[in-house]
N, C-alpha and C. Protein backbone atom coordinates (compact mmCIF):
# COMPACT_ATOMS: atom_id res chain seq x y z
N UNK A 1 116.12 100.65 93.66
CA UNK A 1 114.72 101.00 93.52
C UNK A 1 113.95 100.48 94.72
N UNK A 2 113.39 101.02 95.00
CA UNK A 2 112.34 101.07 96.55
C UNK A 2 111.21 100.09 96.28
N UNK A 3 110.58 99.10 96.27
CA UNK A 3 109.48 98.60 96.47
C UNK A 3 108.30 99.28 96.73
N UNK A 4 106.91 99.18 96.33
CA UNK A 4 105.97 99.81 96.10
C UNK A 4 104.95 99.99 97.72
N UNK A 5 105.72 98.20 99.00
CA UNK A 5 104.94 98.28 100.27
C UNK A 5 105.81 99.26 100.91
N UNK A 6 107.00 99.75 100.55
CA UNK A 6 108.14 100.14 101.21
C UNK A 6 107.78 101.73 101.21
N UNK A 7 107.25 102.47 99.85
CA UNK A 7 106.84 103.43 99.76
C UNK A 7 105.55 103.91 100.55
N UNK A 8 104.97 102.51 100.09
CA UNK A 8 103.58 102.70 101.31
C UNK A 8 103.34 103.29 102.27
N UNK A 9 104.64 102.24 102.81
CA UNK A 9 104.92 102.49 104.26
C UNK A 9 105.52 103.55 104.80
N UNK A 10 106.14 104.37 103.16
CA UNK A 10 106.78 105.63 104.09
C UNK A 10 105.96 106.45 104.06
N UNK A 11 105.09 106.91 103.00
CA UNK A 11 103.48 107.15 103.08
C UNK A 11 102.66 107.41 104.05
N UNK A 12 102.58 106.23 104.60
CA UNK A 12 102.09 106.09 106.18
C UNK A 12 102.65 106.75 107.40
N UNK A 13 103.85 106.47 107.14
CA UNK A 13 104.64 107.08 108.41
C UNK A 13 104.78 108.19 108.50
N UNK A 14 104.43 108.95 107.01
CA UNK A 14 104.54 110.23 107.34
C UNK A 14 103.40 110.87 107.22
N UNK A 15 102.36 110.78 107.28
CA UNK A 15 101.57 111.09 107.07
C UNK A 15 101.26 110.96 109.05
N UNK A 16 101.44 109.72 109.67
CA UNK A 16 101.12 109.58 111.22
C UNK A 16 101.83 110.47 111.80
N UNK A 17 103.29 110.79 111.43
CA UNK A 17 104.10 111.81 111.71
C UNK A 17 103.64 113.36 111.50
N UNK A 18 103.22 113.82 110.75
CA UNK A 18 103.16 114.88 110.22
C UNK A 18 101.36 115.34 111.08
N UNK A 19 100.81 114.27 111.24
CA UNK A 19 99.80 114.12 111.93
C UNK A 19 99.38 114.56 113.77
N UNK A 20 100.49 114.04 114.20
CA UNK A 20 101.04 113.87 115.46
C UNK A 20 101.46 115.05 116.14
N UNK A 21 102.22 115.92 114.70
CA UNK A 21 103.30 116.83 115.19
C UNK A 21 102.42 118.24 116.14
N UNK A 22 100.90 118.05 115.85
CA UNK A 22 100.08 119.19 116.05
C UNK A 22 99.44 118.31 117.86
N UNK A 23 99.68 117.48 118.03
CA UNK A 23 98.99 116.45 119.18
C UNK A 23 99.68 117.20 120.39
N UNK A 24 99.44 116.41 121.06
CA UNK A 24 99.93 115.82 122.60
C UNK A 24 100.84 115.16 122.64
N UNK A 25 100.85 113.81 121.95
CA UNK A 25 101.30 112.68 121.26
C UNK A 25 102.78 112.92 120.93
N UNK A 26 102.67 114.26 120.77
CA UNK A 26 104.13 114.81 120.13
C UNK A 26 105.62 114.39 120.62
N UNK A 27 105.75 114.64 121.94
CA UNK A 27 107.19 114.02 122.68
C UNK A 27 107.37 112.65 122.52
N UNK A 28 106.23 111.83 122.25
CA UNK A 28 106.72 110.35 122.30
C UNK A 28 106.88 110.08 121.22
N UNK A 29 106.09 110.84 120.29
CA UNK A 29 106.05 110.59 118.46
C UNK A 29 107.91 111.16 118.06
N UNK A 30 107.87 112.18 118.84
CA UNK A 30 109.35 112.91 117.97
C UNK A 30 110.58 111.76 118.89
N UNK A 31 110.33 111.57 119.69
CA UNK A 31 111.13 110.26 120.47
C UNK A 31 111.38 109.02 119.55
N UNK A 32 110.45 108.59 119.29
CA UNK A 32 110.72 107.31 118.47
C UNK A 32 110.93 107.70 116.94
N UNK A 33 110.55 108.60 116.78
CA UNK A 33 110.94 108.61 115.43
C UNK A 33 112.98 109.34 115.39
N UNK A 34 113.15 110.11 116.08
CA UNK A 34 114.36 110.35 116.39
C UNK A 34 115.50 108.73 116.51
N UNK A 35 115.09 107.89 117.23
CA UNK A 35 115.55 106.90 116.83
C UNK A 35 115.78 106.55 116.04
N UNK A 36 114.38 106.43 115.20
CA UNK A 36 114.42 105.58 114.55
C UNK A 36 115.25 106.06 113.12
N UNK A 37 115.43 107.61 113.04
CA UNK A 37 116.20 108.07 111.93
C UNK A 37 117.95 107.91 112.26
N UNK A 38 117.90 108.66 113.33
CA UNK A 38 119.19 108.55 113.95
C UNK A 38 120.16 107.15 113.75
N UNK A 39 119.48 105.74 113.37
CA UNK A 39 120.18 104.44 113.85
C UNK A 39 120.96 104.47 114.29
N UNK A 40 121.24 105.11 115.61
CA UNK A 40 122.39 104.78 116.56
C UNK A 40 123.15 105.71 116.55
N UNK A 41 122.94 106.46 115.39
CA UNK A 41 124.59 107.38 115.51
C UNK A 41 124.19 108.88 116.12
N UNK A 42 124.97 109.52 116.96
CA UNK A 42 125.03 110.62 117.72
C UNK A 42 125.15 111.65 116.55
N UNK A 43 125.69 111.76 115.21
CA UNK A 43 125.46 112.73 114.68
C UNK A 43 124.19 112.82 114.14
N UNK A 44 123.83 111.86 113.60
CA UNK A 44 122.43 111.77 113.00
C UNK A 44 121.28 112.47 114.25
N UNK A 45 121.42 112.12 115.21
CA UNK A 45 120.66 112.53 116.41
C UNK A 45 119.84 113.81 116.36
N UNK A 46 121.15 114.73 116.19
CA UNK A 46 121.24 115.78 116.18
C UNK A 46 120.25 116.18 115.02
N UNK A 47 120.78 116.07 113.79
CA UNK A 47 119.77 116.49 112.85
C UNK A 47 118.84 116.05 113.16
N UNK A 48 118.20 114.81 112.75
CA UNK A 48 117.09 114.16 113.48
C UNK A 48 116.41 114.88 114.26
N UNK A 49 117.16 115.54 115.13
CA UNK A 49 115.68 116.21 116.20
C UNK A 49 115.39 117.60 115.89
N UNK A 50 116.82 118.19 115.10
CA UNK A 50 116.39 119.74 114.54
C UNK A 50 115.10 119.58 113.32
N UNK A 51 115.21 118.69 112.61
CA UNK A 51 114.20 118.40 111.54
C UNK A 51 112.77 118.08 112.10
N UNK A 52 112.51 117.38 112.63
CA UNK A 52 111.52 117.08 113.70
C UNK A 52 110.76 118.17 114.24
N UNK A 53 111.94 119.26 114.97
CA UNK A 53 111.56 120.33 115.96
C UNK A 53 111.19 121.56 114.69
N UNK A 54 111.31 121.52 113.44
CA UNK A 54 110.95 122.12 112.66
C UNK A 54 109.81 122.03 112.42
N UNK A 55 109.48 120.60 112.03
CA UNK A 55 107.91 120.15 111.60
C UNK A 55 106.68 120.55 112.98
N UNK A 56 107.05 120.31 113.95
CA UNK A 56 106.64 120.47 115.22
C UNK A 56 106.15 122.31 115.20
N UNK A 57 107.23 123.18 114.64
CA UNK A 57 106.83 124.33 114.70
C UNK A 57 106.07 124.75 113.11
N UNK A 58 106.33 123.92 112.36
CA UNK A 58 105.75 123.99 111.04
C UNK A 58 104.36 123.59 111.52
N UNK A 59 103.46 122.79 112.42
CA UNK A 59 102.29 122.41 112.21
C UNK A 59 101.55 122.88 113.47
N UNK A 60 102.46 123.85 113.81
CA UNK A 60 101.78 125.12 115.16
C UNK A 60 101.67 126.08 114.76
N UNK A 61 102.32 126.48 113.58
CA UNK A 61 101.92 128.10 113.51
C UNK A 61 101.66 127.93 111.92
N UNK A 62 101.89 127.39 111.08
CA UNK A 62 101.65 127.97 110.01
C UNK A 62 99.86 127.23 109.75
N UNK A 63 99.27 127.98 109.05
CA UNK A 63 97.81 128.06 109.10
C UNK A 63 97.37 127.80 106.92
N UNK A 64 96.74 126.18 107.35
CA UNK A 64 96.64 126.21 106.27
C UNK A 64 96.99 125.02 105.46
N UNK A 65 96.48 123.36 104.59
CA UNK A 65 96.69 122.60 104.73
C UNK A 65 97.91 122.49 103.67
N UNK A 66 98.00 123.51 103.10
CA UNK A 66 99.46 123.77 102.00
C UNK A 66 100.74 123.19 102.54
N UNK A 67 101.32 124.10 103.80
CA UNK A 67 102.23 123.55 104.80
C UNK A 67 102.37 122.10 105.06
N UNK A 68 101.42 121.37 105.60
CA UNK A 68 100.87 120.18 106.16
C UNK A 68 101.49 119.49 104.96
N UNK A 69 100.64 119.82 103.87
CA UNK A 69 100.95 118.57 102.70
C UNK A 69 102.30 118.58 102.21
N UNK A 70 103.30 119.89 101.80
CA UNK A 70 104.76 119.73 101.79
C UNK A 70 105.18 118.64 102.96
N UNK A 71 104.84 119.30 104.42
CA UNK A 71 105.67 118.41 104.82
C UNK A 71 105.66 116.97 105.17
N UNK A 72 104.42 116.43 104.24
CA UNK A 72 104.20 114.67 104.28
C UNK A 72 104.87 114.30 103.33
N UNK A 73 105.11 115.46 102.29
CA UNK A 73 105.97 114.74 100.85
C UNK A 73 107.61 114.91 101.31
N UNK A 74 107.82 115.99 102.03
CA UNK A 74 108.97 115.86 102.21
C UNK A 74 109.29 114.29 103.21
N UNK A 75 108.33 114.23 104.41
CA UNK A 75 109.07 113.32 105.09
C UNK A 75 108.44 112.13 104.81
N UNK A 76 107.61 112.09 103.84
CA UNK A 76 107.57 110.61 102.87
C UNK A 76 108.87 110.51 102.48
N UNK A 77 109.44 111.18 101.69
CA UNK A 77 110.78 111.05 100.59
C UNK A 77 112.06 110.68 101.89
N UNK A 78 112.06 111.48 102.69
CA UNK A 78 113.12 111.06 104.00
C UNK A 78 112.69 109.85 104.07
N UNK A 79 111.46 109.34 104.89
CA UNK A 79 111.47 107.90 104.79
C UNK A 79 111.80 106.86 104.13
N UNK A 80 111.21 107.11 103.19
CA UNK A 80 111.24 106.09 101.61
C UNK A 80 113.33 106.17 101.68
N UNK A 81 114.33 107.47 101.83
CA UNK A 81 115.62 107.15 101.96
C UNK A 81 115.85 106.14 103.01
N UNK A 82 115.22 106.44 104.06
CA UNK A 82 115.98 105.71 105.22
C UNK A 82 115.87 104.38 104.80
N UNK A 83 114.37 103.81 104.38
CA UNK A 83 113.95 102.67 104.08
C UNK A 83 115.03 101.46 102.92
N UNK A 84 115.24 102.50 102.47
CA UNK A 84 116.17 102.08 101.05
C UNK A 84 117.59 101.63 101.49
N UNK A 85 117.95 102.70 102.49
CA UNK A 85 119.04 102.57 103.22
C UNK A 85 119.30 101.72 104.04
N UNK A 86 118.66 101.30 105.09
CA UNK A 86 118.40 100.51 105.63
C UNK A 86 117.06 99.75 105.92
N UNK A 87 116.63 98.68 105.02
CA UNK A 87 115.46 98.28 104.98
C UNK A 87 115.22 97.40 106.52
N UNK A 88 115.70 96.92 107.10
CA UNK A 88 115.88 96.85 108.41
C UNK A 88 114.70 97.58 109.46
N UNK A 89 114.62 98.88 108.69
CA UNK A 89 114.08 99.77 109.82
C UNK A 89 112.61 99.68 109.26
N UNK A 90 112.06 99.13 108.16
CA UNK A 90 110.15 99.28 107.99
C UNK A 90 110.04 98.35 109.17
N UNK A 91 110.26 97.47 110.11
CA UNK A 91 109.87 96.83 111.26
C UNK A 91 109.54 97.89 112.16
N UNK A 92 110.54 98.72 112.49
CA UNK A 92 110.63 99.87 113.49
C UNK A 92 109.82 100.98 113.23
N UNK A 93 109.39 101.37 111.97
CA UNK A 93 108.47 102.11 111.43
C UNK A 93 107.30 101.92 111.64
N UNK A 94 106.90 100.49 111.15
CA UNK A 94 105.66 100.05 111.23
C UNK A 94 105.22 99.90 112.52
N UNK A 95 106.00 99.27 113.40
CA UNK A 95 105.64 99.31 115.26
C UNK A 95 105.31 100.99 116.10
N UNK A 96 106.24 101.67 115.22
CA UNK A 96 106.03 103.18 115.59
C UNK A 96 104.61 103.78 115.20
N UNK A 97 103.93 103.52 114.20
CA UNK A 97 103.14 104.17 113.13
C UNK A 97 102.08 103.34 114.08
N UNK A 98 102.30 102.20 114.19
CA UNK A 98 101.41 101.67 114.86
C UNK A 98 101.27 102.26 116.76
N UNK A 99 102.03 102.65 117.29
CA UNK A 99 101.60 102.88 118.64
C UNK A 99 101.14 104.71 118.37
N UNK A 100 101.05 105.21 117.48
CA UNK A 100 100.27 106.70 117.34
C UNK A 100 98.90 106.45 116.60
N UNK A 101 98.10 107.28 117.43
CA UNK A 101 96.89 108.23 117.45
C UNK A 101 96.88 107.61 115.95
N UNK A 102 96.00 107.29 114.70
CA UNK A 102 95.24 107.31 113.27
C UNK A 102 95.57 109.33 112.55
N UNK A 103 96.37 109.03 111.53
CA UNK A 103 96.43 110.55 111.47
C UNK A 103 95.27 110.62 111.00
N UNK A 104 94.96 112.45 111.33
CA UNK A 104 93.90 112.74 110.81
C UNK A 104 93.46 112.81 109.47
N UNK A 105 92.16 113.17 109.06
CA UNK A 105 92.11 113.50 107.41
C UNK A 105 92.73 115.09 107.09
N UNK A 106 92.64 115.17 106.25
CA UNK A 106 92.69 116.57 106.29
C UNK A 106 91.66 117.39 106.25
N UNK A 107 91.83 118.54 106.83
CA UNK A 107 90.84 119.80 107.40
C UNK A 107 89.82 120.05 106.28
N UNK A 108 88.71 120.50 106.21
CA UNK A 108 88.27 121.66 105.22
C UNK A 108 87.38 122.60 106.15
N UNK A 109 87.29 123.54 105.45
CA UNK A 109 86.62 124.19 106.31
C UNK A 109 85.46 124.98 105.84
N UNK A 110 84.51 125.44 106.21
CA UNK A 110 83.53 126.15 105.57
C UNK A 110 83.04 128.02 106.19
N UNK A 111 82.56 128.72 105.23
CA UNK A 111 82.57 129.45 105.64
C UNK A 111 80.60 130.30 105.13
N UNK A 112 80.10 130.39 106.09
CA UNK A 112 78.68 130.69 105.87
C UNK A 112 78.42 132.45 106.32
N UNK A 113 77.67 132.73 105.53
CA UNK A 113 77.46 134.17 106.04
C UNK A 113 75.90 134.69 105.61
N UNK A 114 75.10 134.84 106.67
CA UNK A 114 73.94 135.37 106.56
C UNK A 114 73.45 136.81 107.30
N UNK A 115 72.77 137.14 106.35
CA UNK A 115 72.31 138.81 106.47
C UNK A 115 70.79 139.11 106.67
N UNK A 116 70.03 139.19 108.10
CA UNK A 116 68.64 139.52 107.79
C UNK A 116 68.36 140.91 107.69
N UNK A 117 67.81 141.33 107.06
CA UNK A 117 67.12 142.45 107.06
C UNK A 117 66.02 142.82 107.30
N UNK A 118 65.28 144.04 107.60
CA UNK A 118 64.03 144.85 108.15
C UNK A 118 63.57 143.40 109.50
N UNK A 119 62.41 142.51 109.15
CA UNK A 119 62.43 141.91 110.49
C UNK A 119 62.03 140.26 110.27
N UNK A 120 63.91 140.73 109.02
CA UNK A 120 63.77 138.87 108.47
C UNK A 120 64.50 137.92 109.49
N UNK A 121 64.30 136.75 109.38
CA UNK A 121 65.63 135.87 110.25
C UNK A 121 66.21 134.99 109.63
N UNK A 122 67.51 134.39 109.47
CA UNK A 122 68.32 133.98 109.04
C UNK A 122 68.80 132.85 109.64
N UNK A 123 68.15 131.11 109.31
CA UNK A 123 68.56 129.87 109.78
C UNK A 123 69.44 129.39 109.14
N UNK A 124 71.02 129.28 109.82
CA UNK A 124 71.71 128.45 109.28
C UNK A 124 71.87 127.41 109.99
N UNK A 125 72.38 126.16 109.39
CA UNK A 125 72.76 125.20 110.11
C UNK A 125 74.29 124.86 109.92
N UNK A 126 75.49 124.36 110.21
CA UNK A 126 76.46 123.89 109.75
C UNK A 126 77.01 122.83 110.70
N UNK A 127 77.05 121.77 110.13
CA UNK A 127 77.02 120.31 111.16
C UNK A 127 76.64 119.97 112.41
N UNK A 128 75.44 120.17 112.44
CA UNK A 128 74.30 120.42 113.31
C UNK A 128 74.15 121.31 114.86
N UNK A 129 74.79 122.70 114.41
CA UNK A 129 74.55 123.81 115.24
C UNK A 129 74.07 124.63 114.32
N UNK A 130 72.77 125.06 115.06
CA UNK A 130 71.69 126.24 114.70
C UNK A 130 71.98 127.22 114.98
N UNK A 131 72.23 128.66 113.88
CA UNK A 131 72.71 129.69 114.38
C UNK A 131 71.31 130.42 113.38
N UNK A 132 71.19 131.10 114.64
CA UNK A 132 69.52 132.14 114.27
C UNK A 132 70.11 133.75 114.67
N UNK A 133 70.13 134.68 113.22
CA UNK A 133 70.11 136.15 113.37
C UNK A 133 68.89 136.43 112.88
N UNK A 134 68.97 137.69 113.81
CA UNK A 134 67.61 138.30 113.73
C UNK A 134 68.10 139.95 113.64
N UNK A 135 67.16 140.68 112.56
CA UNK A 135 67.64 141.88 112.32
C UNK A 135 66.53 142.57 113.13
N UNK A 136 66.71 143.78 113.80
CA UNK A 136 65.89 144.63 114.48
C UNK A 136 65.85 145.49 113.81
N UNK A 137 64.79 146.68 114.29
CA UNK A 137 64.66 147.84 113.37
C UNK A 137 65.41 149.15 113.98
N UNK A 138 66.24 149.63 113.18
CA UNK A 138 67.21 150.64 114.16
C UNK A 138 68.42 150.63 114.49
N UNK A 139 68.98 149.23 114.07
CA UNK A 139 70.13 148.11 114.96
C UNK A 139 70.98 147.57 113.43
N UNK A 140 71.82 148.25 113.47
CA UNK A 140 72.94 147.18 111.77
C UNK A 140 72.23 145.71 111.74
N UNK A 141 72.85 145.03 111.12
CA UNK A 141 72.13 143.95 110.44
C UNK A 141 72.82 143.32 111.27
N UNK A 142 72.13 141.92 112.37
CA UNK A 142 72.78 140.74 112.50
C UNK A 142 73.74 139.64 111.62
């Protein structure tokens, strides 16, 4: 049975991971974490970086925080194994988690839609950019 800081911590790590995978940050993030799954062994490597290079294309193209959140539970649960497996490695985790970027929160997004008509105008604001339509006479609706 896993300990409750141990879970935490895989929690964390994947969540910085899964975070990362959309960055810049990315080659050094999939670097150390490749290690750090791999422990040494050349076969592990291998998977290790195909799994990785998955998430990497999982948090470039798919649109949508559904994706995102599978893959923190999945690579929570990978962690939380490795951890169990070799508890050894929350040192190496935690030093890792620690040299990346704060993952982000997650997204929301909003969606506003205004319609003036004859020669109304329409002030929206949405986190402090002013967007002003103005309907003309003759002209579809702004």
């Amino acid at each position: 049975m896993i300990s409750d800081w141990l879970t935490q911590l895989a929690a964390a790590g994947s969540a910085a991971l899964v975070s990362a995978a959309s960055t810049d940050a990315w080659q050094t993030t999939r670097d150390r974490f490749v290690r750090l799954l791999s422990r040494g062994d050349p076969d592990r490597v291998e998977a290790a970086s195909r799994r990785l290079d998955a998430l990497r294309h999982t948090a470039r193209t798919q649109d949508g925080d559904r994706a995102l959140a599978e893959a923190r539970r999945t690579w929570q649960v990978r962690l939380q194994d490795l951890l169990e497996e070799h508890p050894e490695a929350a040192d190496e985790l935690r030093s890792t988690i620690a040299s990346l970027p704060p993952p982000r929160p997650a997204t929301t997004s909003y969606r506003q839609q205004g319609t003036a008509q004859d020669h109304g105008k329409v002030f929206m604001n949405q986190h402090g950019d002013q967007i002003i339509r103005e309907a003309r006479p003759g002209t579809p609706d702004a």
